[in-house]
N, C-alpha and C. Protein backbone atom coordinates (compact mmCIF):
# COMPACT_ATOMS: atom_id res chain seq x y z
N UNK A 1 145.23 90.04 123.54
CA UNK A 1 145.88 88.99 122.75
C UNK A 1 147.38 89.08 122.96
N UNK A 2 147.88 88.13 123.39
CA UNK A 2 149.05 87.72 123.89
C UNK A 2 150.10 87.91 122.68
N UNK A 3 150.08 87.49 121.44
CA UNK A 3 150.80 87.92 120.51
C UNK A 3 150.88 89.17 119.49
N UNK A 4 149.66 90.35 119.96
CA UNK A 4 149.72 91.27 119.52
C UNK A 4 150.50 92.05 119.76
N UNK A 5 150.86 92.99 118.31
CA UNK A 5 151.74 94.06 118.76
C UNK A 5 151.75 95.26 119.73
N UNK A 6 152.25 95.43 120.58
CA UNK A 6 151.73 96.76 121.71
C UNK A 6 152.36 98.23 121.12
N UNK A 7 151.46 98.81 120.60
CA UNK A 7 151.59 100.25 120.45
C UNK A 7 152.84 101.18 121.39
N UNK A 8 152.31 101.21 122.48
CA UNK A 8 153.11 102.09 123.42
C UNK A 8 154.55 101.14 123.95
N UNK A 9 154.39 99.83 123.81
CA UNK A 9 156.09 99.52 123.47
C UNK A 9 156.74 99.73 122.17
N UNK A 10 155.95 99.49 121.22
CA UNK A 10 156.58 99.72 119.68
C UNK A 10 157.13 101.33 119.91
N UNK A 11 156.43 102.05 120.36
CA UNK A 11 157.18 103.61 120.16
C UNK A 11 157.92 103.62 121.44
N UNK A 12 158.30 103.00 122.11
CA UNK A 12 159.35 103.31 123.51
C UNK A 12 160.32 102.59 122.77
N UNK A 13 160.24 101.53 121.99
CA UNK A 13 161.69 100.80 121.28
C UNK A 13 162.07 102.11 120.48
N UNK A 14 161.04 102.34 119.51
CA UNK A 14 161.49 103.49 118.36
C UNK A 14 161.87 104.48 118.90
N UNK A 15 161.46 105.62 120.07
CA UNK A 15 162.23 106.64 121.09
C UNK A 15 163.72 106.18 121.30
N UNK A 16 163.86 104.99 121.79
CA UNK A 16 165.31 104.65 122.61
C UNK A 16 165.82 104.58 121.10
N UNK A 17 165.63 103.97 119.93
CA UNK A 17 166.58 103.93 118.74
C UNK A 17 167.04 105.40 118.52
N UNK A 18 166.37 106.50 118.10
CA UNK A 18 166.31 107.86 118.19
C UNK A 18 167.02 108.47 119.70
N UNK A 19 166.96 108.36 120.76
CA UNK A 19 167.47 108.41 121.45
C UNK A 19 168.85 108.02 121.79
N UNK A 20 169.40 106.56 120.89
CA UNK A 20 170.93 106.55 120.49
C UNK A 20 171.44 107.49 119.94
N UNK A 21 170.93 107.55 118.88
CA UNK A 21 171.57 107.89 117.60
C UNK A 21 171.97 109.56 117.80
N UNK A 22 170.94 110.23 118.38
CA UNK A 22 171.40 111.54 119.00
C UNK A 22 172.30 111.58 119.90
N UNK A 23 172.25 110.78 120.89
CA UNK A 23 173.11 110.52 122.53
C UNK A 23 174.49 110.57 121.49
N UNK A 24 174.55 109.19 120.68
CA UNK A 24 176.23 109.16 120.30
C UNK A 24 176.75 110.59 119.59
N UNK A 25 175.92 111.34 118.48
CA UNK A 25 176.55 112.35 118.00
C UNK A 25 176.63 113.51 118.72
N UNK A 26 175.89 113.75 119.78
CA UNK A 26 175.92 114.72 121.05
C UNK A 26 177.39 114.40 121.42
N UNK A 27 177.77 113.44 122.04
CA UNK A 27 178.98 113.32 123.16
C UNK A 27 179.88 113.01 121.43
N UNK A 28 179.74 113.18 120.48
CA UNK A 28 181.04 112.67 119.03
C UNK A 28 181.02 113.53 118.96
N UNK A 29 180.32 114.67 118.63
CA UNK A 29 180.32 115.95 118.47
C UNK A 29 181.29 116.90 119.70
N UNK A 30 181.05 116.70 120.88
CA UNK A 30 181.70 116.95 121.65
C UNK A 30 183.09 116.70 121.79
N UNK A 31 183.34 115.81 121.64
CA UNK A 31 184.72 115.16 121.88
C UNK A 31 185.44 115.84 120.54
N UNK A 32 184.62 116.07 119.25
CA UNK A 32 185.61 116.42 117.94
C UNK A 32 185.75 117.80 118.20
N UNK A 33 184.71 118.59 119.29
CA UNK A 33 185.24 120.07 119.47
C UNK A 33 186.27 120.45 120.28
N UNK A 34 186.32 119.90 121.34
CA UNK A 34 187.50 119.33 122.28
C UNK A 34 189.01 119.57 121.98
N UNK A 35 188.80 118.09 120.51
CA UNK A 35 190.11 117.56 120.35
C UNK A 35 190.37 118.99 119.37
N UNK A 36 189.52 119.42 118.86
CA UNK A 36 190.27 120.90 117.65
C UNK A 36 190.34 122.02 118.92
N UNK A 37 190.00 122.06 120.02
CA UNK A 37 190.11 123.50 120.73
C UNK A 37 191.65 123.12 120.80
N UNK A 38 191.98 121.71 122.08
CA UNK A 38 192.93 121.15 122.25
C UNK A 38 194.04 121.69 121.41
N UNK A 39 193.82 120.73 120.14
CA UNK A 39 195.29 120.58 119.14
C UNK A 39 195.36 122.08 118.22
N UNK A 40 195.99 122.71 118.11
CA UNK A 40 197.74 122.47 118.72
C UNK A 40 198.11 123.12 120.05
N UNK A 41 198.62 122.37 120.97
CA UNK A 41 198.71 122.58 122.16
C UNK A 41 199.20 123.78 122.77
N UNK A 42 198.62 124.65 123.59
CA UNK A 42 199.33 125.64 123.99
C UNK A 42 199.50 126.04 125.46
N UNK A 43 199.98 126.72 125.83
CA UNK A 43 201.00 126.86 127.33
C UNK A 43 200.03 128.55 127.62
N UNK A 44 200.24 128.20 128.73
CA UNK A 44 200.06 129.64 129.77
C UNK A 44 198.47 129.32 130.45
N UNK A 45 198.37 130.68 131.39
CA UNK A 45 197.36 130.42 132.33
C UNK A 45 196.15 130.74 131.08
N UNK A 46 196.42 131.74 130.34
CA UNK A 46 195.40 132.58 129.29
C UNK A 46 194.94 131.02 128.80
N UNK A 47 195.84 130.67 127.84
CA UNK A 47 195.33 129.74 127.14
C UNK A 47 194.14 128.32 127.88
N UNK A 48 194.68 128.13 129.11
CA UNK A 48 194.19 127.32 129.65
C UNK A 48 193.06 127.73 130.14
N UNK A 49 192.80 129.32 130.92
CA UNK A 49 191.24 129.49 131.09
C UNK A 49 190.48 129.56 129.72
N UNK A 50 190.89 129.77 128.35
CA UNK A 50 190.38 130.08 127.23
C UNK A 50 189.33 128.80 126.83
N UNK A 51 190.22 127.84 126.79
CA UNK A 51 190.34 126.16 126.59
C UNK A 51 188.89 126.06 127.70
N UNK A 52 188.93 125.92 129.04
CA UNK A 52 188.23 125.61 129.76
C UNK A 52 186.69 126.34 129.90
N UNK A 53 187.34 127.80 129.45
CA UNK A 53 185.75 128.65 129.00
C UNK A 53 185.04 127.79 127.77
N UNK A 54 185.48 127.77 126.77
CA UNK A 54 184.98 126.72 126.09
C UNK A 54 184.49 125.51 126.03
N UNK A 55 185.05 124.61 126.89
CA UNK A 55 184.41 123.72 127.33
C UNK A 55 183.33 123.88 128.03
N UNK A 56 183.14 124.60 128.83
CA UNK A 56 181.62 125.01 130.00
C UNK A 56 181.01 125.49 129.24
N UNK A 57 180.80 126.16 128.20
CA UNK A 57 179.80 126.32 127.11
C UNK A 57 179.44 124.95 126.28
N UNK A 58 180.76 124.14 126.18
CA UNK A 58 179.78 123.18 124.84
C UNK A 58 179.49 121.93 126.29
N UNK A 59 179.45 121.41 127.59
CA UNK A 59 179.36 120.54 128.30
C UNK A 59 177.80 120.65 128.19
N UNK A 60 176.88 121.42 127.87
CA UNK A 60 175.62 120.61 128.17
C UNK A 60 175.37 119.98 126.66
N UNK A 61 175.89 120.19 125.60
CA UNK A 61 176.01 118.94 124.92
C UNK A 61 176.51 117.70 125.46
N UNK A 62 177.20 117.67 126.07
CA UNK A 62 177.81 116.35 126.64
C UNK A 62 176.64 115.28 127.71
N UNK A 63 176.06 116.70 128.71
CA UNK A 63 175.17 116.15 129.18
C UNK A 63 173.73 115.94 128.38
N UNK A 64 173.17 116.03 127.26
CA UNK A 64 172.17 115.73 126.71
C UNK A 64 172.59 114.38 126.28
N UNK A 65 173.11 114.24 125.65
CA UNK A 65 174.27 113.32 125.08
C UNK A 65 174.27 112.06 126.52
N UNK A 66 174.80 112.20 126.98
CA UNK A 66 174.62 110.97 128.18
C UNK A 66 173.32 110.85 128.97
N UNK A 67 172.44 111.71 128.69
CA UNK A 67 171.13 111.60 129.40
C UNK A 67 170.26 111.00 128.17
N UNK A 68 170.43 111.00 126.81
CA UNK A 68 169.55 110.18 125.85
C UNK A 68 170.68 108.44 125.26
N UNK A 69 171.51 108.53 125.96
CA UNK A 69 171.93 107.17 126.37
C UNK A 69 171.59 106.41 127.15
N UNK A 70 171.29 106.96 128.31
CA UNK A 70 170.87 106.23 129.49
C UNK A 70 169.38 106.01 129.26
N UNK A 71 168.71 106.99 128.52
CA UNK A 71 167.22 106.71 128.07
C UNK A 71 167.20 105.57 126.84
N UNK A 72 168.08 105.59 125.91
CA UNK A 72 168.36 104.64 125.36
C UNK A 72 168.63 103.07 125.86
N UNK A 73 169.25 103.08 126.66
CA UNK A 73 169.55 101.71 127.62
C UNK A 73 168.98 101.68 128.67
N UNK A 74 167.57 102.60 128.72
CA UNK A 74 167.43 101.95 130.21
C UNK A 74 166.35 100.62 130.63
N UNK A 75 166.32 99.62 129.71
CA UNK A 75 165.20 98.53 129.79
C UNK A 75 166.86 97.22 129.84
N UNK A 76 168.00 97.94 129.49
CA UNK A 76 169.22 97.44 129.64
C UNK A 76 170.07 97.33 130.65
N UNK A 77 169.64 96.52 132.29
CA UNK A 77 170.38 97.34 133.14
C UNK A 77 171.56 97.15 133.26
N UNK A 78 172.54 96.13 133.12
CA UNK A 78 173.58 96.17 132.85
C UNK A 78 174.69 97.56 132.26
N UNK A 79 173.62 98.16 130.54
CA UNK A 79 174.46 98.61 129.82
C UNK A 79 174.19 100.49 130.36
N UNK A 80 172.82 100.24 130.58
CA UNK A 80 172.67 101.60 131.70
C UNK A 80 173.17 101.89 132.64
N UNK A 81 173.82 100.77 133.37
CA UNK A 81 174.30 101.29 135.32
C UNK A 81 175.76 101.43 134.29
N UNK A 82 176.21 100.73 132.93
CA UNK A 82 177.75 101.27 133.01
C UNK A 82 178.00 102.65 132.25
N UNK A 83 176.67 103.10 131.51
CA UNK A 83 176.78 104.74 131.45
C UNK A 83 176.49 105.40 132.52
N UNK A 84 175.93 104.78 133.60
CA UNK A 84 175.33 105.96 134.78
C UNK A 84 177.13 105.72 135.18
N UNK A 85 178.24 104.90 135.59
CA UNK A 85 179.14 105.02 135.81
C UNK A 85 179.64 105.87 135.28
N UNK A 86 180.19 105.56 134.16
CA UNK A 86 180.38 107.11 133.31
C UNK A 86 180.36 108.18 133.68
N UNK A 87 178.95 108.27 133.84
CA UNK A 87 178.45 109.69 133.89
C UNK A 87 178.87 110.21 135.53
N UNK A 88 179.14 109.32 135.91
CA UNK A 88 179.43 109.75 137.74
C UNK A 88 181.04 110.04 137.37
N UNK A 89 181.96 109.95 136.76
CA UNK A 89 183.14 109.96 136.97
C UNK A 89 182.96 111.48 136.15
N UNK A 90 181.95 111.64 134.88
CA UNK A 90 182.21 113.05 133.98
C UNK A 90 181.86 113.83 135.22
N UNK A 91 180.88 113.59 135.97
CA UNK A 91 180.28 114.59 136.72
C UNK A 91 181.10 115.19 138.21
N UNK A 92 182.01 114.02 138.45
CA UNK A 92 182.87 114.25 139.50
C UNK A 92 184.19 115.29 139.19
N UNK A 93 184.30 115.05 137.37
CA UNK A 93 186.02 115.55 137.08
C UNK A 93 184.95 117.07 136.52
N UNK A 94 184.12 117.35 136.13
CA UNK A 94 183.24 118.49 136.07
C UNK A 94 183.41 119.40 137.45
N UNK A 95 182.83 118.73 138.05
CA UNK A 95 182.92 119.87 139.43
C UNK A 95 184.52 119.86 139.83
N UNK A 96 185.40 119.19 139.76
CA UNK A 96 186.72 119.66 139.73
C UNK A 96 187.09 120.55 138.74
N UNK A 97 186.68 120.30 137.79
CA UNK A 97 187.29 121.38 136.81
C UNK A 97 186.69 122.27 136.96
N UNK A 98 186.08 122.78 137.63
CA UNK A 98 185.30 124.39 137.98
C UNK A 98 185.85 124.58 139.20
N UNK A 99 186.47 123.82 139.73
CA UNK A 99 187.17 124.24 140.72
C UNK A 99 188.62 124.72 140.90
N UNK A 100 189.19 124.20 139.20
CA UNK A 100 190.37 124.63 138.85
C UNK A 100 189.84 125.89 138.17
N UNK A 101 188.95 126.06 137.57
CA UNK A 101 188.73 127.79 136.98
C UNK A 101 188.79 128.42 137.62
N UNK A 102 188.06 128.53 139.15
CA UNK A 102 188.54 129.40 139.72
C UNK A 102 189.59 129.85 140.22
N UNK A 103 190.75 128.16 140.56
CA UNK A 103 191.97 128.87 140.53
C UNK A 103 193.17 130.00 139.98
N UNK A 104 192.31 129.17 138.26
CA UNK A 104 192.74 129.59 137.01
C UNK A 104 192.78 130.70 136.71
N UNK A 105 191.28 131.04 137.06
CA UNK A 105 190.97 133.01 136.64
C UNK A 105 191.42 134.03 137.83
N UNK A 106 191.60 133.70 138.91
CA UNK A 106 192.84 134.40 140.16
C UNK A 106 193.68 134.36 139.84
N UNK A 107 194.35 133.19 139.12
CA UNK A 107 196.04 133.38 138.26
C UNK A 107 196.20 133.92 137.34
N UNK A 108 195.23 133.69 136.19
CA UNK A 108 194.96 134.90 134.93
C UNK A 108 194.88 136.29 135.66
N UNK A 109 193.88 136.99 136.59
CA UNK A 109 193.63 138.29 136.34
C UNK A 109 195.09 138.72 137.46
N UNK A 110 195.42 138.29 138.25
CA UNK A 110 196.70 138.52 138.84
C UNK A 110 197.59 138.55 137.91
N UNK A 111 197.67 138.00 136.98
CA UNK A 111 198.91 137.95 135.56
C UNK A 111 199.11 139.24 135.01
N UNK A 112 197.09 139.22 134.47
CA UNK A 112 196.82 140.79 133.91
C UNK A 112 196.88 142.04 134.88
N UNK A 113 196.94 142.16 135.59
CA UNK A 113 197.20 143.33 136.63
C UNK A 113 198.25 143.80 137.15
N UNK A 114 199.34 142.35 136.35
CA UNK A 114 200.94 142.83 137.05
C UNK A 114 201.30 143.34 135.95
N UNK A 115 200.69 142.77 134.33
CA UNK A 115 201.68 143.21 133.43
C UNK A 115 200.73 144.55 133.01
N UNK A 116 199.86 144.92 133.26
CA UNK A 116 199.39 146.67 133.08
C UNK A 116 200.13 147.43 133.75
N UNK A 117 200.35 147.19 135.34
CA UNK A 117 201.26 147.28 136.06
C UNK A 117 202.63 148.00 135.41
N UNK A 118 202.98 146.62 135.45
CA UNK A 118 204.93 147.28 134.42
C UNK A 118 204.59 147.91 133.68
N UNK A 119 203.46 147.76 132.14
CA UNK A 119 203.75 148.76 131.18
C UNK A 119 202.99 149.89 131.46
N UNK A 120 202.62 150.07 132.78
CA UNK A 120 202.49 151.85 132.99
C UNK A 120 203.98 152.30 133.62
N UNK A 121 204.21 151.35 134.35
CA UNK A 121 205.53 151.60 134.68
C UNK A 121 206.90 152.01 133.94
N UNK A 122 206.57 151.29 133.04
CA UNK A 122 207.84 151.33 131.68
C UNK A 122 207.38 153.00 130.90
N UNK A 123 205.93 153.32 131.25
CA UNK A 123 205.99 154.46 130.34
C UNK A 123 206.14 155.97 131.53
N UNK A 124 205.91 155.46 132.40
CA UNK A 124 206.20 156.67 133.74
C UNK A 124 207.76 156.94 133.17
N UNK A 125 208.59 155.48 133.19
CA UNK A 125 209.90 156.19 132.86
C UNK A 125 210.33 156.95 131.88
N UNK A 126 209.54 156.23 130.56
CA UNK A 126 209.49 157.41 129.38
C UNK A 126 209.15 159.12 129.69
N UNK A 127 208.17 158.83 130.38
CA UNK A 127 207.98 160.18 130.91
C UNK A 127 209.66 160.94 131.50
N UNK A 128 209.74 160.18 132.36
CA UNK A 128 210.85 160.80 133.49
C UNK A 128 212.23 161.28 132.69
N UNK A 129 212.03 160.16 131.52
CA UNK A 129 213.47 160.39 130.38
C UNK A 129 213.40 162.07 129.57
N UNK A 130 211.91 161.87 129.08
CA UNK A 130 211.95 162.62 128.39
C UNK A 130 212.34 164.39 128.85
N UNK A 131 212.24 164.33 130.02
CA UNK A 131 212.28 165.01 131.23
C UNK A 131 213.78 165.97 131.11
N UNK A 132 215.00 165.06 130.50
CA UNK A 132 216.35 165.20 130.08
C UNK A 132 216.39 165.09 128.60
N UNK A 133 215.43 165.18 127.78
CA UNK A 133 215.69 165.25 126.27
C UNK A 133 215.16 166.86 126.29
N UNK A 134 216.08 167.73 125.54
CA UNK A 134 216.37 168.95 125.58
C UNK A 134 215.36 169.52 124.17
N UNK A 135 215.05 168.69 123.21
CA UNK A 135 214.20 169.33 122.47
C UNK A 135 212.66 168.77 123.10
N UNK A 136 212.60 167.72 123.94
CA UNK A 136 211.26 167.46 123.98
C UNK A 136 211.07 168.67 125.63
N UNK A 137 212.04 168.97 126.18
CA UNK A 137 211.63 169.84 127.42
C UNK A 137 211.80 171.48 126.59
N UNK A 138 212.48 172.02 125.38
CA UNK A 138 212.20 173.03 125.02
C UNK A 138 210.24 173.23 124.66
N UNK A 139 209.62 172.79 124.33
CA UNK A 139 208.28 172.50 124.34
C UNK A 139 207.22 172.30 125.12
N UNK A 140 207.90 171.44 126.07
CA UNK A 140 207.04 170.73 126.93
C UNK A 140 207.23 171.53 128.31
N UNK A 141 206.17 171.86 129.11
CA UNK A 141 206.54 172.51 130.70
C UNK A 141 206.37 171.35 131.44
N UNK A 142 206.55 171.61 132.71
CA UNK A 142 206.62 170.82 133.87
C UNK A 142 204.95 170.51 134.19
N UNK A 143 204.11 171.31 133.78
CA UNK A 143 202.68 170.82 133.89
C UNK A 143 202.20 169.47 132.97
N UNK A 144 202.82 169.71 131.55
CA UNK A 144 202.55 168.79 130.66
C UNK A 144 203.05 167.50 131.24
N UNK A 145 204.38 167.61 131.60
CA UNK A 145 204.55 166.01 132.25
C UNK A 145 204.09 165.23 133.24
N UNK A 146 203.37 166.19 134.19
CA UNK A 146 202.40 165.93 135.61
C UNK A 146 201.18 165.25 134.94
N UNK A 147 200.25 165.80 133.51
CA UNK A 147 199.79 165.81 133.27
C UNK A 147 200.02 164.32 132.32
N UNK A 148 200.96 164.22 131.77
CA UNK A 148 201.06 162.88 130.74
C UNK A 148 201.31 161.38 132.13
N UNK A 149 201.89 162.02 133.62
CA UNK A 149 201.77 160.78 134.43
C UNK A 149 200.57 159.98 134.92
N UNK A 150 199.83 161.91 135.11
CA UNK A 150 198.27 160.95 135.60
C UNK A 150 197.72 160.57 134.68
N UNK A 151 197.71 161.31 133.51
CA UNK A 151 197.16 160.13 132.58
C UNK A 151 197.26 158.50 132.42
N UNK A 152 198.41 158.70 132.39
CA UNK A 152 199.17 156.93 132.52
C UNK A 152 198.71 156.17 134.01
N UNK A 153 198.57 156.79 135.16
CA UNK A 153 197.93 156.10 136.07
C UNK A 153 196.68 156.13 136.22
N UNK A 154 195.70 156.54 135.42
CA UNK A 154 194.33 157.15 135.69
C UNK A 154 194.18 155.66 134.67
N UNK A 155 194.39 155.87 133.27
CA UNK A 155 194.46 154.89 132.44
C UNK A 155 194.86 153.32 132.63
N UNK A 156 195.55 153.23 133.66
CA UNK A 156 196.63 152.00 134.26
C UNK A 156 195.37 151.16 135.17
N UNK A 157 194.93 152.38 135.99
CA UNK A 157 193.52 151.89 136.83
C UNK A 157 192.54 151.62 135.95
N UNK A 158 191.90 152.44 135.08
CA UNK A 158 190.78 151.61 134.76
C UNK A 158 190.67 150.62 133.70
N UNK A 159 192.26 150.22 133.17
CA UNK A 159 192.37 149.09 132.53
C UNK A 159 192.35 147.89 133.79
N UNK A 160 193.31 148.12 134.87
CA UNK A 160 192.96 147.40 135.85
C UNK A 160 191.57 146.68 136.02
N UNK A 161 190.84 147.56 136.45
CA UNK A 161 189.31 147.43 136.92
C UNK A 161 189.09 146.63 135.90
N UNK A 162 188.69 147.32 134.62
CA UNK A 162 187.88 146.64 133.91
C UNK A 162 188.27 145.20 133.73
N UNK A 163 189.94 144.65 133.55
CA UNK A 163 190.45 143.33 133.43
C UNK A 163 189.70 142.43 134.80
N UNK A 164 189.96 143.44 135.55
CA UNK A 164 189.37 142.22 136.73
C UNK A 164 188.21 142.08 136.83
N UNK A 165 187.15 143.09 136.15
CA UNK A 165 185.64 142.56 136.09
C UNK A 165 185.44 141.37 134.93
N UNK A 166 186.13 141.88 133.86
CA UNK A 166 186.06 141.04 132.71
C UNK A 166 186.41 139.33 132.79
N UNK A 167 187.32 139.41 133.84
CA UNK A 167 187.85 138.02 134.23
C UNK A 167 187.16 137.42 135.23
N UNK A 168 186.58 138.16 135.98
CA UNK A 168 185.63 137.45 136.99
C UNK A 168 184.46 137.25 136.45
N UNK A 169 184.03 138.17 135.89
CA UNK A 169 182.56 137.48 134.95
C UNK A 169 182.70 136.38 134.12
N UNK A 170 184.22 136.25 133.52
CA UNK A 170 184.22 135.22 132.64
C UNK A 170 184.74 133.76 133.49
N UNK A 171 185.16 133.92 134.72
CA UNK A 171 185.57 132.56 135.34
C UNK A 171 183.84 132.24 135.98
N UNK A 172 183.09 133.26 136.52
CA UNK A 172 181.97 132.37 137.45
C UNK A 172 180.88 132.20 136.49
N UNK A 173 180.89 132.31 134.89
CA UNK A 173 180.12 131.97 134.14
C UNK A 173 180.70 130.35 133.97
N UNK A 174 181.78 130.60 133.52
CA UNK A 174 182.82 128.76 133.25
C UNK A 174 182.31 128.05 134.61
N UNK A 175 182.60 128.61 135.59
CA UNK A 175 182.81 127.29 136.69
C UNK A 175 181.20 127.33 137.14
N UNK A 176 179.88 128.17 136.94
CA UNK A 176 179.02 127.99 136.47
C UNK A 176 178.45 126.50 135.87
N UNK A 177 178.90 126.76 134.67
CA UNK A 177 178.43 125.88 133.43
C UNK A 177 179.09 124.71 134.33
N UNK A 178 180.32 124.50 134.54
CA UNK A 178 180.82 123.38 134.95
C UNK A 178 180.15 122.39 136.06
N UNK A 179 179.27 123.74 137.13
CA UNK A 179 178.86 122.90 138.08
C UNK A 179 177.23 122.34 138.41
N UNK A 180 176.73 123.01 137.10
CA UNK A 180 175.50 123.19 136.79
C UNK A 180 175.83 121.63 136.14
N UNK A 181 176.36 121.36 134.49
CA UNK A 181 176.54 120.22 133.68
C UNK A 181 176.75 119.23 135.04
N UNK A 182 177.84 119.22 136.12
CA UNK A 182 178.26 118.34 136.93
C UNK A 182 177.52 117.78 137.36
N UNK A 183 176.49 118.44 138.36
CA UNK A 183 175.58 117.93 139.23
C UNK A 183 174.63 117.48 138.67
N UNK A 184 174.17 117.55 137.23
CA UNK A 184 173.08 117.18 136.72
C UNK A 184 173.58 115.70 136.14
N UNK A 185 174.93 115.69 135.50
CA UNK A 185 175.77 114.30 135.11
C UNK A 185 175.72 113.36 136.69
N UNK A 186 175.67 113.65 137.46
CA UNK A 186 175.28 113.00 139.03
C UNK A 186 174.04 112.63 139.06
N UNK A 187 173.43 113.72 138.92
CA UNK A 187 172.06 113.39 139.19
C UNK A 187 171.13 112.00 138.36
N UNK A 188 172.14 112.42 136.87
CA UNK A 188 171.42 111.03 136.22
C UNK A 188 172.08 109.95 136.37
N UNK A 189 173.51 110.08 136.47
CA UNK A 189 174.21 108.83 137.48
C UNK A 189 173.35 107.93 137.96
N UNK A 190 173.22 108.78 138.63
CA UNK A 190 172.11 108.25 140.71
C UNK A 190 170.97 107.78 140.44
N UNK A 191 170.08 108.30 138.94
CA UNK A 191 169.10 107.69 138.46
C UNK A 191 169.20 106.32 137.57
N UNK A 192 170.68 105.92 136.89
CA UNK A 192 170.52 104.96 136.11
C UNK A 192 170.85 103.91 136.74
N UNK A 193 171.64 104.39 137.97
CA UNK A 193 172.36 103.08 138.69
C UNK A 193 171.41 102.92 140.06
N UNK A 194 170.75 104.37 140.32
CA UNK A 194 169.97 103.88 141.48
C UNK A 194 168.95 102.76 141.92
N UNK A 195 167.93 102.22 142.89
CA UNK A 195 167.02 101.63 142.64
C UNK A 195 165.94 102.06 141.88
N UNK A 196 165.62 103.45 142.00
CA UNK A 196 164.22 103.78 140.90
C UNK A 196 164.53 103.75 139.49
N UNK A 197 166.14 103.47 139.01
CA UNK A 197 166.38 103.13 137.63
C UNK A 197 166.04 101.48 137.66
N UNK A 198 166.47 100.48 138.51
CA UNK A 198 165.88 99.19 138.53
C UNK A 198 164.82 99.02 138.18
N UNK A 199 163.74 99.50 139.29
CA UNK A 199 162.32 99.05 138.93
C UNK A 199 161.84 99.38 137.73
N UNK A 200 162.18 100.73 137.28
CA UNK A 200 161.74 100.95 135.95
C UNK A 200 162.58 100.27 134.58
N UNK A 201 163.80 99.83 134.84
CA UNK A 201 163.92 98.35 134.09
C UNK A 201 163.09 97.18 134.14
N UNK A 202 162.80 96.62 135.23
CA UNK A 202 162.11 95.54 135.49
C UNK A 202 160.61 95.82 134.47
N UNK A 203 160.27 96.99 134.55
CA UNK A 203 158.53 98.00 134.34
C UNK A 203 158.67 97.61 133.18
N UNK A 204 159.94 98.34 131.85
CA UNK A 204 159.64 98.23 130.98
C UNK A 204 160.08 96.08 130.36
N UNK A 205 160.95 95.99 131.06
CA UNK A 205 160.87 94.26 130.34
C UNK A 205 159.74 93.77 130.38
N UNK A 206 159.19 94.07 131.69
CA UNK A 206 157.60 93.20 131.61
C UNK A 206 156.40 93.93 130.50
N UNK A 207 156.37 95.07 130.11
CA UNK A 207 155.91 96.01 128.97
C UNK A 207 156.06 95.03 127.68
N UNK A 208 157.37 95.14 127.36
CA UNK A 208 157.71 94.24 126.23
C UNK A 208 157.64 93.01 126.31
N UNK A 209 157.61 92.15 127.31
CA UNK A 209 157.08 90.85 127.09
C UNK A 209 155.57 90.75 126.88
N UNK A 210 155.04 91.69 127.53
CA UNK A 210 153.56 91.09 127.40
C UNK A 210 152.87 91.79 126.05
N UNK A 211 153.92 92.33 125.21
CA UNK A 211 153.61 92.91 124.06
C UNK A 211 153.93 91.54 122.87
């Protein structure tokens, strides 16, 4: 019967309604974590890999979020090929921005390795001073101060090390997330604007008409 209601379109309308309503607070949600990491603005390499680690953790919200939009609009092709646009430009400035983390975290852990650097340096000289302070050398022998340098370089190194493991684990997890979210924001691109997103527009209009 030509004017009956069709079951399995009635719940593909009701999915895509549900399917908005999440899509928009996914990517609102996103954008309000953003704008509070963002504001109040701050300077340096630290801050900026900090900022960007954060983001590669909350981006597959972003991508759920544009993938139950495009499921939402996709009997819409018009309003679907202009989120699959969208989603090709998030997914393009995604894999760039994992490509700036890695710049980012070579400039961070180079930062951290110069300034452990100086302040072992700054305390070698303490050492060397104290060397001419007459109550701290009545006390102290010439072993003790051999002994307080390697400390300071033994210590200097494995703060080293550990900064540069700590920073490399934390940039190829970020640019990770970044290129993982990217390619998948592509991938549904390529599906909303592609031809197999067409036909399955065409699939479902004719669904709902003959419902």
């Amino acid at each position: 019967m030509v004017g009956a209601s069709n079951p399995v379109s009635s719940t593909f309308v009701d999915s895509q309604g549900i399917a908005r309503i999440v899509g928009m607070t996914c990517i609102l949600g996103f954008v309000v974590d953003m704008t509070a990491l963002i504001f109040p603005l701050g300077s340096g390499t630290a801050w900026r890999v900090g900022l960007l680690l954060q983001m590669g953790d909350r981006s597959i919200v972003l991508l759920i979020g544009i993938a139950l939009l495009i499921y939402s609009a996709w009997d819409n092709l018009g309003l679907r090929k202009a989120i699959g646009y969208v989603g090709l430009g998030l997914g393009t400035l995604f894999l760039l921005i994992g490509l700036f983390v890695v710049r980012e975290s070579f400039s961070l852990q180079a930062q951290t390795i110069n300034n452990i650097t100086k302040q072992a340096a700054q305390l070698k000289v303490q050492v060397e001073e104290s060397r001419s302070n007459p109550e701290i050398a009545a006390t102290a022998t010439e072993a003790d101060f051999a002994t307080a340098l390697q400390t300071i370089n033994t210590q200097a190194e494995t703060l080293r090390r550990n900064a540069k493991a700590a920073i490399t684990k934390t940039g190829v997890a970020s640019t990770s997330n970044f290129a993982v979210v990217g390619i998948g924001l592509l991938s549904l691109s390529r599906l909303a604007i592609g031809p197999g997103g067409r036909v399955a527009g065409r699939s479902t209009k004719k669904l709902r008409k003959l419902s």
